[in-house]
N, C-alpha and C. Protein backbone atom coordinates (compact mmCIF):
# COMPACT_ATOMS: atom_id res chain seq x y z
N UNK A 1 0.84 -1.16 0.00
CA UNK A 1 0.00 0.00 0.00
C UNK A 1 0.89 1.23 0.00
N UNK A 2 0.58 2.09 -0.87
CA UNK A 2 0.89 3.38 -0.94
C UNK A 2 0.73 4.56 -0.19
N UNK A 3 1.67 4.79 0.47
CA UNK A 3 1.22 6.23 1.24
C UNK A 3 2.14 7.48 1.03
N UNK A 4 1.26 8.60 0.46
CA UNK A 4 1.81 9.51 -0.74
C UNK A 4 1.43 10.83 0.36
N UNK A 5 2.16 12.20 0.71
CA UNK A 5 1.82 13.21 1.03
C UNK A 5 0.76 14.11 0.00
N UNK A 6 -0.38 14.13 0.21
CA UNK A 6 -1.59 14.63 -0.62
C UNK A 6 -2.04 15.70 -0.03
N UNK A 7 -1.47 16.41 0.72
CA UNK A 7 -2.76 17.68 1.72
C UNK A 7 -3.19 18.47 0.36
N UNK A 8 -2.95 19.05 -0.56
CA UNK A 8 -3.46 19.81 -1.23
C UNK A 8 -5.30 18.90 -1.99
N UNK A 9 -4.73 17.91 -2.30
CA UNK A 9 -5.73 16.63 -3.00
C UNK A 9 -6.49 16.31 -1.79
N UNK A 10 -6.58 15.80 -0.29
CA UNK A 10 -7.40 15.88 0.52
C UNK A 10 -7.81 16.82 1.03
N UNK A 11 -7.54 17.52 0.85
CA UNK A 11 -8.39 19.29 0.92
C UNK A 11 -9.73 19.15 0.51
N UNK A 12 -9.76 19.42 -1.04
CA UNK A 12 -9.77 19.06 -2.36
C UNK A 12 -11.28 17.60 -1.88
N UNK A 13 -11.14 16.92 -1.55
CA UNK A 13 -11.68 16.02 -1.35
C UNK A 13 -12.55 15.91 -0.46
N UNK A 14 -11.92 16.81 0.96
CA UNK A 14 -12.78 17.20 1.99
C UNK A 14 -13.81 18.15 1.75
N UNK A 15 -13.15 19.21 1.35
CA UNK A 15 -13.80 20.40 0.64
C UNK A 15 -16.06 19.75 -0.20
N UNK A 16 -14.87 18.86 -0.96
CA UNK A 16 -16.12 18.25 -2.16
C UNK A 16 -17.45 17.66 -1.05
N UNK A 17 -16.65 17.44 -0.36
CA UNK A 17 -17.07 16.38 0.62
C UNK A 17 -18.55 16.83 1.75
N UNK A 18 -18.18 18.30 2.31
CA UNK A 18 -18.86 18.93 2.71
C UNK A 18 -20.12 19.78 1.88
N UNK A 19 -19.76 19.95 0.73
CA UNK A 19 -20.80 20.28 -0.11
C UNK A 19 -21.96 19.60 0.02
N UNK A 20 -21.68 18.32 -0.35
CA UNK A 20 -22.31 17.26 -0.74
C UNK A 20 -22.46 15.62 -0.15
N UNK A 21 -22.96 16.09 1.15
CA UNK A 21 -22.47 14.75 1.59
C UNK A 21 -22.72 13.69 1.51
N UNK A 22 -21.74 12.30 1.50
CA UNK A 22 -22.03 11.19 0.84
C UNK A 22 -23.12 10.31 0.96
N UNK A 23 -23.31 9.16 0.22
CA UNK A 23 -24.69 8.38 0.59
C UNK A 23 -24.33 7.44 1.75
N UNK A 24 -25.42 6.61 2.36
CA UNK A 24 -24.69 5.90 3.35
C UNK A 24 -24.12 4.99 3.01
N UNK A 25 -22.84 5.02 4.20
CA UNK A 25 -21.19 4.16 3.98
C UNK A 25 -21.76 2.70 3.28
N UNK A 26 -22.91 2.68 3.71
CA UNK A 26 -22.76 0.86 3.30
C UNK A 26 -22.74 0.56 1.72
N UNK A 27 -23.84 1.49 1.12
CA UNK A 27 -24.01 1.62 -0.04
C UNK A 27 -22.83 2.45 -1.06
N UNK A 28 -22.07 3.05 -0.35
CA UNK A 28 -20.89 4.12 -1.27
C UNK A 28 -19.31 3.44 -1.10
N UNK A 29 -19.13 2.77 -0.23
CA UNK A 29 -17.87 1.91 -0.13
C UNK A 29 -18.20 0.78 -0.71
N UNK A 30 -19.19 0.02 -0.94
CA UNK A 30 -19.62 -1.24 -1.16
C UNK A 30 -19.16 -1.09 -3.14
N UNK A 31 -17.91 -1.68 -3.31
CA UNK A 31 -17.60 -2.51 -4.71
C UNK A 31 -16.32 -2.27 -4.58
N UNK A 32 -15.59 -2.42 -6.14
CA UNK A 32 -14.15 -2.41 -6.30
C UNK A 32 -13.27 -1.11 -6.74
N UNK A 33 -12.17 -0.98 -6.19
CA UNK A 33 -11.48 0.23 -6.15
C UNK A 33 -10.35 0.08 -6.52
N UNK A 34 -9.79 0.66 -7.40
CA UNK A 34 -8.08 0.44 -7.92
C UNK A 34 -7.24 1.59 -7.78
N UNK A 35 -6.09 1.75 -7.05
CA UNK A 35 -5.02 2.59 -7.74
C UNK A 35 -3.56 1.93 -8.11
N UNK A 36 -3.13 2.52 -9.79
CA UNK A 36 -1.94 2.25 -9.96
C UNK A 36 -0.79 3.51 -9.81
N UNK A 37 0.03 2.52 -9.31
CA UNK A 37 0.97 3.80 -9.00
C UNK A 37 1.88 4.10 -10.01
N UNK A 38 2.96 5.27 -10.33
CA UNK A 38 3.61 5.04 -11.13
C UNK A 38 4.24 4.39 -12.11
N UNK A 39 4.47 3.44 -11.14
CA UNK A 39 5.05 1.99 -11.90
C UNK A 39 4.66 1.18 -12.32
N UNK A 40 3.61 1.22 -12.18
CA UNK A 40 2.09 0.70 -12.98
C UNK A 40 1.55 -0.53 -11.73
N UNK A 41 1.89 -0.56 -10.63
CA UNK A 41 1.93 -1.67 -9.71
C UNK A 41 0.27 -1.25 -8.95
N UNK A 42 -0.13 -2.40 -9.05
CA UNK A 42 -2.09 -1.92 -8.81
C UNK A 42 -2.26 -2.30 -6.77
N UNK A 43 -2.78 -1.53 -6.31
CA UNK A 43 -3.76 -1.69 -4.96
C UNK A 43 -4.94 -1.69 -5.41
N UNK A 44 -5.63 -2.77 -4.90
CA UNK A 44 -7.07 -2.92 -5.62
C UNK A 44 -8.14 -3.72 -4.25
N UNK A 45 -9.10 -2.78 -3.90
CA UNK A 45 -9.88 -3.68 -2.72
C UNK A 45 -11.35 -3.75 -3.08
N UNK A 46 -11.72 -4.55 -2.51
CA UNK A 46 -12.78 -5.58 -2.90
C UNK A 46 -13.62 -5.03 -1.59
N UNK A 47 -14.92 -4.32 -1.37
CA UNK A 47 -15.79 -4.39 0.05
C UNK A 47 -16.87 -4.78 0.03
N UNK A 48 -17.50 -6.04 0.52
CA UNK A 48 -18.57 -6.25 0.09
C UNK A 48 -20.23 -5.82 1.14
N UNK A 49 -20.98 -6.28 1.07
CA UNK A 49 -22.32 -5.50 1.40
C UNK A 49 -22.59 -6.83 2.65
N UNK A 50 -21.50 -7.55 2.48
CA UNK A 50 -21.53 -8.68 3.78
C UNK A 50 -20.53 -8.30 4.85
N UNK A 51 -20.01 -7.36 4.81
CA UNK A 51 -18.53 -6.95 5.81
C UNK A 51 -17.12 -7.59 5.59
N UNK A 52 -17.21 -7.98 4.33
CA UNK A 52 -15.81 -8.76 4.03
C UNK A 52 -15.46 -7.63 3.22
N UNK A 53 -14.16 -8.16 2.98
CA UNK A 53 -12.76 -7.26 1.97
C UNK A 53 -12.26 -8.31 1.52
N UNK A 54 -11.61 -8.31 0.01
CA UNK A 54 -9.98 -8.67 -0.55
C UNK A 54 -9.68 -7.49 -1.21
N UNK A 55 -8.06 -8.04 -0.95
CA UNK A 55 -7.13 -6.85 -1.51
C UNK A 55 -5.96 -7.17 -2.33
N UNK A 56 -5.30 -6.67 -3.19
CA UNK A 56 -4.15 -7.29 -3.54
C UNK A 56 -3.41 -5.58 -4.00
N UNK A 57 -2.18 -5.92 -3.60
CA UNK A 57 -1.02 -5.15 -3.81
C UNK A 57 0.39 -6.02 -4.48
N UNK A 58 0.53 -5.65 -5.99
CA UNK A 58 1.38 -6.57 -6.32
C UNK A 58 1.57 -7.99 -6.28
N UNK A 59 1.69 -8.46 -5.28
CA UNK A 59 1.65 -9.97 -5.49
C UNK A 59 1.12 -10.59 -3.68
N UNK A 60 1.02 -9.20 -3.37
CA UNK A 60 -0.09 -9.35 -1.98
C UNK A 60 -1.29 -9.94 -2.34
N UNK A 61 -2.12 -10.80 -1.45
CA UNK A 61 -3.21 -11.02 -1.91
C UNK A 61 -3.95 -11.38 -0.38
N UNK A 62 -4.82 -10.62 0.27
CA UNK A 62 -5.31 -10.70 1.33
C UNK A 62 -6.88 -11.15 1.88
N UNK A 63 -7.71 -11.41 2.84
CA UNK A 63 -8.96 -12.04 2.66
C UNK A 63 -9.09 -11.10 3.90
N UNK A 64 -10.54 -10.49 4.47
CA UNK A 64 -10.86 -10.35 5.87
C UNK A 64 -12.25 -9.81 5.95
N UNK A 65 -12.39 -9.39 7.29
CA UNK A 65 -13.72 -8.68 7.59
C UNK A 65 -13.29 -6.62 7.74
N UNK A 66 -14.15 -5.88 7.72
CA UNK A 66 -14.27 -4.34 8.01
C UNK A 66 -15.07 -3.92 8.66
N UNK A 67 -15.07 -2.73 9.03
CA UNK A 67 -16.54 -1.91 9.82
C UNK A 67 -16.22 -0.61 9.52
N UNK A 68 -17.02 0.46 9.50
CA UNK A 68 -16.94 1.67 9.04
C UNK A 68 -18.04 2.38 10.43
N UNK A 69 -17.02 3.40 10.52
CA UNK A 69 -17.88 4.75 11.08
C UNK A 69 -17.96 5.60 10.70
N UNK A 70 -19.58 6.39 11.16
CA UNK A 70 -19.30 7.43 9.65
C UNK A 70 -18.22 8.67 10.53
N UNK A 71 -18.16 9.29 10.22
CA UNK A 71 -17.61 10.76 10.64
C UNK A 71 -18.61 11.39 11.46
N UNK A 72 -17.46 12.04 12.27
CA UNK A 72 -18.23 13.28 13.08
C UNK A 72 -19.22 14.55 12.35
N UNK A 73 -18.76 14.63 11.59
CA UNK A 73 -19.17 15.72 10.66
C UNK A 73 -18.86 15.86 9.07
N UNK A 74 -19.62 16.55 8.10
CA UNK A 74 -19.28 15.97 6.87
C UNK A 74 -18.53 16.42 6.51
N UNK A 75 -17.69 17.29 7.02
CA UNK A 75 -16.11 17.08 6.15
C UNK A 75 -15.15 16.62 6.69
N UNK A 76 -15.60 15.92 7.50
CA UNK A 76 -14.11 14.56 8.12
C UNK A 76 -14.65 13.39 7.71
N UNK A 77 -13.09 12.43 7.47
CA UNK A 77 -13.29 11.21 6.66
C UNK A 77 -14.20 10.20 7.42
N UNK A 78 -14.46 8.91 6.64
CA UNK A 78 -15.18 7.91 7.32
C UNK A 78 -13.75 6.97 8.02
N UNK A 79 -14.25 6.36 9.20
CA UNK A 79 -13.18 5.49 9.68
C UNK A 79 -13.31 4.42 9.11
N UNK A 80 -12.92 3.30 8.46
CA UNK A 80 -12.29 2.20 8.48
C UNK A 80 -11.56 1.35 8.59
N UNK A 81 -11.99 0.12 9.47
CA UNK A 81 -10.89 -0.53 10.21
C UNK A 81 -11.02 -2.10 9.15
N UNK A 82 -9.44 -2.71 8.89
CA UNK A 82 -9.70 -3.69 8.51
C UNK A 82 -9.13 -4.74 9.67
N UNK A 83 -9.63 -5.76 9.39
CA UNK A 83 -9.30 -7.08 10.25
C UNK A 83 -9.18 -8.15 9.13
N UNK A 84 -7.79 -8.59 9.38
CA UNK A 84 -7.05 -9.55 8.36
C UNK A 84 -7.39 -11.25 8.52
N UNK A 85 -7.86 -11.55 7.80
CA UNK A 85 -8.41 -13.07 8.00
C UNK A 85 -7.21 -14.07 7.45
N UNK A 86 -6.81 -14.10 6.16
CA UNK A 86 -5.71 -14.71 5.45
C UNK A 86 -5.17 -13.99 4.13
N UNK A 87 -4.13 -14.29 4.46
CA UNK A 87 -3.21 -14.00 3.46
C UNK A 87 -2.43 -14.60 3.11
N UNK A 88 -1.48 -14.08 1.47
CA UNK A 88 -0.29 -14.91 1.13
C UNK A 88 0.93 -14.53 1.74
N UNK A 89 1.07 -13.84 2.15
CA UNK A 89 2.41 -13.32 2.64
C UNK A 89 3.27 -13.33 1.88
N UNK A 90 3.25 -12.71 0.47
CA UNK A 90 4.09 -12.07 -1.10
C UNK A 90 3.67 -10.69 -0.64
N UNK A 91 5.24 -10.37 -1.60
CA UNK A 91 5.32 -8.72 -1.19
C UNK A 91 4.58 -7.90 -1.81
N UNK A 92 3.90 -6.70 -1.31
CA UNK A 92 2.91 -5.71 -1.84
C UNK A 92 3.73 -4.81 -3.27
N UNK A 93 3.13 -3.75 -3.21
CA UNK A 93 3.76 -2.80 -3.99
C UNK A 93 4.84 -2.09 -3.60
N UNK A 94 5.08 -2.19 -2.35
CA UNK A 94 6.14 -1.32 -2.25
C UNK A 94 7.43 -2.33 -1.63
N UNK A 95 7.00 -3.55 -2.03
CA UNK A 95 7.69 -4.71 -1.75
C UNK A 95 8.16 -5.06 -0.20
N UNK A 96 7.36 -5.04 0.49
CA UNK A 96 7.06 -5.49 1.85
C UNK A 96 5.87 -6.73 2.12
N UNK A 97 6.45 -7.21 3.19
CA UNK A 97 5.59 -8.41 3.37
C UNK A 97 5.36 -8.07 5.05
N UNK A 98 3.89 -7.62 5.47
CA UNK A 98 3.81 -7.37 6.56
C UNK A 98 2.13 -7.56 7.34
N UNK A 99 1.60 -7.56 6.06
CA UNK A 99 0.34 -8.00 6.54
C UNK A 99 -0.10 -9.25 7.37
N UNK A 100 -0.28 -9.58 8.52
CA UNK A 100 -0.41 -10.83 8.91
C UNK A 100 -1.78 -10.84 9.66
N UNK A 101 -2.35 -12.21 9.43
CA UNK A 101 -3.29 -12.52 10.29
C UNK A 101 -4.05 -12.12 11.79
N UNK A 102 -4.62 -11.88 11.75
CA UNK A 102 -5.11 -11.03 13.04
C UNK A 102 -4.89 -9.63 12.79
N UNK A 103 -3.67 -9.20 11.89
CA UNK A 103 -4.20 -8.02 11.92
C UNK A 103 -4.81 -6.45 12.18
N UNK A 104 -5.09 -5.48 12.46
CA UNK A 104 -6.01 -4.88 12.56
C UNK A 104 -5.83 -3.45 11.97
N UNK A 105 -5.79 -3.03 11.13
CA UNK A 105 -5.58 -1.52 10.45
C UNK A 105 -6.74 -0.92 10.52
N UNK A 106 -6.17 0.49 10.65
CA UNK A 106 -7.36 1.55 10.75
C UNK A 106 -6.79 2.90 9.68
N UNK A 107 -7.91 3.01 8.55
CA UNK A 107 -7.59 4.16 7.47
C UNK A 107 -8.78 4.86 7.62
N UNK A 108 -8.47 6.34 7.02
CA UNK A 108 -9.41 6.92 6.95
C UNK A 108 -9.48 7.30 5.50
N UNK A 109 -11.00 7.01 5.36
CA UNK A 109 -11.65 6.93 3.48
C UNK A 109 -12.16 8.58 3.45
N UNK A 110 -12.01 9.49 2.42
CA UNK A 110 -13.22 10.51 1.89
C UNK A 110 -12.78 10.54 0.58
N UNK A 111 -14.26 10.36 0.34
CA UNK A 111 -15.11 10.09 -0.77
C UNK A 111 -14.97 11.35 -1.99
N UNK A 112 -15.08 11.50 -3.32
CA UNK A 112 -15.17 12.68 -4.40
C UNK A 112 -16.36 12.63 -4.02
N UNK A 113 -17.12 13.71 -5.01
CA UNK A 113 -18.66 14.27 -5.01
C UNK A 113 -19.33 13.67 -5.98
N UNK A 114 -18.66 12.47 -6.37
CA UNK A 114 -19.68 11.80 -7.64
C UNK A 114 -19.58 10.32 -7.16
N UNK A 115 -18.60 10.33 -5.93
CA UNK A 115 -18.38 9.00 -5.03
C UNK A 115 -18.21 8.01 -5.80
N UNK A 116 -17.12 8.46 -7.02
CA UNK A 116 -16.46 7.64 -7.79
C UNK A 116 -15.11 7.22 -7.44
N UNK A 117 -14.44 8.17 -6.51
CA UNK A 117 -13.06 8.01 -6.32
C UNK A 117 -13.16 8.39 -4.67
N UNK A 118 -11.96 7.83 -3.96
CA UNK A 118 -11.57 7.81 -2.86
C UNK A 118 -10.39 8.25 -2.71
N UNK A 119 -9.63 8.81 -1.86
CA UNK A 119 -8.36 8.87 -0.71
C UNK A 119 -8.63 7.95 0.43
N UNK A 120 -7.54 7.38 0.37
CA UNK A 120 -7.11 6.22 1.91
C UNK A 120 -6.00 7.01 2.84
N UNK A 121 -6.29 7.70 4.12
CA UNK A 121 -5.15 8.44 4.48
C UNK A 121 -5.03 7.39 6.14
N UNK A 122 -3.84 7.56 6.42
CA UNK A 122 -3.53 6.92 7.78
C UNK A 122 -3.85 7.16 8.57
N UNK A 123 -4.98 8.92 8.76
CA UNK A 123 -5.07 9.55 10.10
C UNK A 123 -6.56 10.62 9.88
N UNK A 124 -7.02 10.75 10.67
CA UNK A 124 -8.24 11.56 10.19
C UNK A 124 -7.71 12.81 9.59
N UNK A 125 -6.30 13.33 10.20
CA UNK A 125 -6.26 14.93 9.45
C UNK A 125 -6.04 14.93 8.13
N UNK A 126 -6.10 13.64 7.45
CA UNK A 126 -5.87 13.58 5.87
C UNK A 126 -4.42 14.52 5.54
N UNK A 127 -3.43 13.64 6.46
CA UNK A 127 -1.96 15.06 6.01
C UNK A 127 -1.39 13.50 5.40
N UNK A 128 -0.51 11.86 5.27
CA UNK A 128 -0.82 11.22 4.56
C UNK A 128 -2.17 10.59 4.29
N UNK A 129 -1.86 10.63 2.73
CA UNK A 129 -2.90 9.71 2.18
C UNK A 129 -2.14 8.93 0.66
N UNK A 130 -2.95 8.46 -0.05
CA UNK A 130 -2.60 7.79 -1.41
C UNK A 130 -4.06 7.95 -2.21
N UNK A 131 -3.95 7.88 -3.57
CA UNK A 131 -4.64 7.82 -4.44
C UNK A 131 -4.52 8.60 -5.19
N UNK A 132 -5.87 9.60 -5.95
CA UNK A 132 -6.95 8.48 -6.02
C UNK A 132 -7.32 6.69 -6.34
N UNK A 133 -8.43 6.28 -5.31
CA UNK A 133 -8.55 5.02 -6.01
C UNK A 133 -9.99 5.22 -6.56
N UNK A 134 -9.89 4.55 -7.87
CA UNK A 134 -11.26 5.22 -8.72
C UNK A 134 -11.88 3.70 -8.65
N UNK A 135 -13.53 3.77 -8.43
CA UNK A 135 -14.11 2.84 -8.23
C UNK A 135 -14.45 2.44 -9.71
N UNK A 136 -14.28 1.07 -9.30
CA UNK A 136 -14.42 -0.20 -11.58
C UNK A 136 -15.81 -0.25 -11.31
N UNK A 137 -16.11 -1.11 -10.15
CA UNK A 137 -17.25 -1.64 -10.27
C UNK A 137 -18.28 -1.34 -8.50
N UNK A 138 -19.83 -1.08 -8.79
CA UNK A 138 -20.28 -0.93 -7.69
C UNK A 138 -20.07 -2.19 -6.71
């Protein structure tokens, strides 16, 4: 997984964000999301409308459960926490192997205004993040 300094782009995102605020989490996170990075190396997650996730980063390939909270207010991100069920333990994109079982990561998602694309940032102040990841499929 990619984590890129974006404050200008989560601004930008927050900004959109408060205009218009999103539909509920279950229905607007729910499908598939890709970003490639430079190097053409894909993060791609899977959320489904049952509380599961897969993910793959390079030659990562991961299985688990999630939960989402929404935000305090509509221009702070939604929380999401993942919980890691199985994995391959092959290196991601940035060629690390660290994901393990049990698990437990916590990102924070906000949404564009057409809730086509996302930012994944590490922290609610959205100072890192990565993306965009533009949604393929609902």
């Amino acid at each position: 997984m990619r984590i890129t300094l974006v404050l200008p782009f989560a601004a930008a995102f927050l900004c959109a964000c408060s205009v218009a605020p999103p539909a509920p989490m279950e229905t607007s996170l729910i499908g598939k999301w890709v970003y490639v990075d430079a190097k053409g190396c894909a993060d791609t997650y899977t959320f489904r409308s049952d509380g599961t996730f897969s993910s793959t980063s390079g030659k990562e390939a991961l299985e688990g459960s999630f939960s989402v909270e929404g935000p305090a207010n509509v221009s702070a991100p939604f929380k999401v926490v993942h919980t890691i069920k199985s994995g391959n333990s092959r290196p991601d994109c940035r060629g690390q192997v660290g994901a393990s079982v049990g698990k437990t990561d916590t990102r924070y998602v906000a949404f564009a205004p057409q809730l086509d694309e996302i930012i994944v940032c590490s922290s609610p102040t959205t100072s890192q993040c990565f993306g965009p990841l533009k949604r393929t499929s609902p």
